[in-house]
N, C-alpha and C. Protein backbone atom coordinates (compact mmCIF):
# COMPACT_ATOMS: atom_id res chain seq x y z
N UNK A 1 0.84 -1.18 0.00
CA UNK A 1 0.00 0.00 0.00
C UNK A 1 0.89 1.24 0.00
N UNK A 2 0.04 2.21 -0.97
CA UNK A 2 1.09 3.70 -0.81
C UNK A 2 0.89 4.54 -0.17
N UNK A 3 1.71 4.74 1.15
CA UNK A 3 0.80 6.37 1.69
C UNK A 3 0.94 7.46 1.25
N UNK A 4 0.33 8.51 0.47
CA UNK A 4 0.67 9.77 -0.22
C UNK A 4 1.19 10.48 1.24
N UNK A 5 2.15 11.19 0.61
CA UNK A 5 2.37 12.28 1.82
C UNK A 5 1.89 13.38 1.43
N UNK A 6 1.55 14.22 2.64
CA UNK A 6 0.05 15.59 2.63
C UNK A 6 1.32 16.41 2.51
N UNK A 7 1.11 17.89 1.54
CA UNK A 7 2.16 18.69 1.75
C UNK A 7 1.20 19.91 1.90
N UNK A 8 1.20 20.75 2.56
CA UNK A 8 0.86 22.28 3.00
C UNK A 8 1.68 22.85 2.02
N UNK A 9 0.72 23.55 1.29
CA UNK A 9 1.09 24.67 0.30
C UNK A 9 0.78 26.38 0.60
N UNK A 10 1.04 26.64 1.74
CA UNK A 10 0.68 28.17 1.95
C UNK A 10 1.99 28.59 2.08
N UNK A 11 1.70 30.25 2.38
CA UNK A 11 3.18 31.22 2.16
C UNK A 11 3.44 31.03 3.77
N UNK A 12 4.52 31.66 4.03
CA UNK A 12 5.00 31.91 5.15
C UNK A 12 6.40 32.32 5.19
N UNK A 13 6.81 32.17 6.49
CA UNK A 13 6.48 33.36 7.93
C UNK A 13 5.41 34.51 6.97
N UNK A 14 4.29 34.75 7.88
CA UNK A 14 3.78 36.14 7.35
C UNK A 14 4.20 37.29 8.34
N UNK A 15 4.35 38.69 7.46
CA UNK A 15 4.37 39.34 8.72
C UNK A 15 2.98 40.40 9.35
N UNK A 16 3.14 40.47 10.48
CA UNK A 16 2.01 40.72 11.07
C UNK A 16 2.13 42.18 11.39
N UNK A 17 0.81 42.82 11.30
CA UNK A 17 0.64 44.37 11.67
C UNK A 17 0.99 45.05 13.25
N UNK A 18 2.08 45.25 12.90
CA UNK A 18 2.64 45.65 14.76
C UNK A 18 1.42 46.11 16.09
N UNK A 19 0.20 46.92 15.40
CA UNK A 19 -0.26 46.87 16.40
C UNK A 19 -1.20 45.25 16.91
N UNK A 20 -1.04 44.55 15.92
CA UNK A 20 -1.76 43.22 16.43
C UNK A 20 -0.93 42.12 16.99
N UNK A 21 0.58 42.84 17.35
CA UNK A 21 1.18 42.18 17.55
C UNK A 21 0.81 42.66 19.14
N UNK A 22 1.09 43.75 19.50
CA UNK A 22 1.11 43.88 20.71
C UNK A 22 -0.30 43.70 21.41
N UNK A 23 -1.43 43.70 20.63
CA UNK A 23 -2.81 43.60 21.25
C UNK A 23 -3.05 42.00 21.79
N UNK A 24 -1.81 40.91 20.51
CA UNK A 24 -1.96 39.54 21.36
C UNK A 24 -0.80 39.70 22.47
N UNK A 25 -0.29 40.69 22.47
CA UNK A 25 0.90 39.68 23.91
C UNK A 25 0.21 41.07 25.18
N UNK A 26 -0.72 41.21 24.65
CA UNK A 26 -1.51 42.58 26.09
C UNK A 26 -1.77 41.55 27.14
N UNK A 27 -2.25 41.23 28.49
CA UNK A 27 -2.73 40.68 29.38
C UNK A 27 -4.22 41.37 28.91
N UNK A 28 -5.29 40.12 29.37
CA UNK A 28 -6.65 40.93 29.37
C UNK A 28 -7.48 39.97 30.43
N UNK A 29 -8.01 40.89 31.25
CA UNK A 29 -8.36 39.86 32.91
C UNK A 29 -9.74 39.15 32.20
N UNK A 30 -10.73 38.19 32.44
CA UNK A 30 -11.94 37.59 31.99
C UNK A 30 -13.01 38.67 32.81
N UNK A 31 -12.46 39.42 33.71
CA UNK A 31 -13.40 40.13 34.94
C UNK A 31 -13.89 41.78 33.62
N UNK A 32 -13.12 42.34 33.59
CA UNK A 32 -13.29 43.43 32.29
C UNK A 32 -13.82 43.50 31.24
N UNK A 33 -14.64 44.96 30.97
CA UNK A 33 -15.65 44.94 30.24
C UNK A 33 -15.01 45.02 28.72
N UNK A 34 -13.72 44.97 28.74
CA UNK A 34 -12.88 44.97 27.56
C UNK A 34 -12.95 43.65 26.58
N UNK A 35 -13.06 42.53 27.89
CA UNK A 35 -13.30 41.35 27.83
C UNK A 35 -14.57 40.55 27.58
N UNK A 36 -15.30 41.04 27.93
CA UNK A 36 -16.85 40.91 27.65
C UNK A 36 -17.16 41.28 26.17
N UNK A 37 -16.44 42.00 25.97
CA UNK A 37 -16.66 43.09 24.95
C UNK A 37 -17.11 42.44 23.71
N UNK A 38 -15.08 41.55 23.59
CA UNK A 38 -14.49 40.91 22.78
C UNK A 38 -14.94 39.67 22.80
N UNK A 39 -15.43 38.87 23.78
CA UNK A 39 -16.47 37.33 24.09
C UNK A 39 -17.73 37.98 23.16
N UNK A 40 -18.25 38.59 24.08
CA UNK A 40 -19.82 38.88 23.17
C UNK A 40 -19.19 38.69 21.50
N UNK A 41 -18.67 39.70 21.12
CA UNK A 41 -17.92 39.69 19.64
C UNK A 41 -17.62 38.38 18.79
N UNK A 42 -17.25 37.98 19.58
CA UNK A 42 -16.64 36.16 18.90
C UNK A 42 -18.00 35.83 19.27
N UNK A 43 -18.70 35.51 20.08
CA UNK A 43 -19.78 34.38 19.80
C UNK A 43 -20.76 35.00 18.84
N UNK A 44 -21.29 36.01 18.90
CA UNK A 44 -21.71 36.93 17.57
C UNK A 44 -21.69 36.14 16.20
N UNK A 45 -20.01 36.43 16.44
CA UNK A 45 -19.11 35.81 14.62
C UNK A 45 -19.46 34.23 14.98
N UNK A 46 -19.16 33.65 15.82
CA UNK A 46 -19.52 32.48 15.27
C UNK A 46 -20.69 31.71 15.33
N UNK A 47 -21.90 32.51 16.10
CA UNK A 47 -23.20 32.02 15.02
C UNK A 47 -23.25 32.47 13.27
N UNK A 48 -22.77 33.72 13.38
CA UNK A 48 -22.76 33.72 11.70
C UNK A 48 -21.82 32.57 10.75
N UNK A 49 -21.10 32.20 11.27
CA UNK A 49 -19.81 31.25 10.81
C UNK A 49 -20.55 29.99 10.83
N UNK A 50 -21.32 29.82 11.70
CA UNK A 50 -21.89 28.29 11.85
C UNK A 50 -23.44 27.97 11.10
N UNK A 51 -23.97 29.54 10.83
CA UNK A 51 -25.16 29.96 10.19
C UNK A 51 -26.17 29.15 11.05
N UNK A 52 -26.22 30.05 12.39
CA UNK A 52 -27.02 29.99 13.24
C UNK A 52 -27.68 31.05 13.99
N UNK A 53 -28.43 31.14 14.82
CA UNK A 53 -28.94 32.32 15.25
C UNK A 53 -29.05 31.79 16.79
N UNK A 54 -28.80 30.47 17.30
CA UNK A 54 -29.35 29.71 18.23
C UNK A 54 -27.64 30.36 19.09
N UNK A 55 -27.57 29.95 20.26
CA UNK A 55 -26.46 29.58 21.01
C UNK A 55 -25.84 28.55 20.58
N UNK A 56 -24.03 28.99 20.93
CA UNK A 56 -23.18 28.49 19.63
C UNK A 56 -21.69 27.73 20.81
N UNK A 57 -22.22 28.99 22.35
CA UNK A 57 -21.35 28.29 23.26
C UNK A 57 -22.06 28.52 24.61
């Protein structure tokens, strides 16, 4: 039997927009409305992503 080997064809290293660099290495507490903010936000996107309207988490 032959196993094909899988090869990943994307570009890389990419480089990334400095301020999104520092917004991932920020600390952000779960207690803050900064945080809430950005939760509400993602579950939002991912009923649309899942093409739902129901609760997604």
């Amino acid at each position: 039997m032959h196993v094909r080997k899988l090869r990943l064809l994307t570009p890389g290293p990419t480089p990334l927009y400095p301020p999104a660099v520092r917004a991932m290495g920020a600390e952000m507490h779960h207690r803050t409305e900064d945080f809430r903010r950005a939760y509400r936000t993602v579950l939002e996107d991912l009923k649309y992503f899942m093409g739902t309207r129901n609760d997604v988490v």
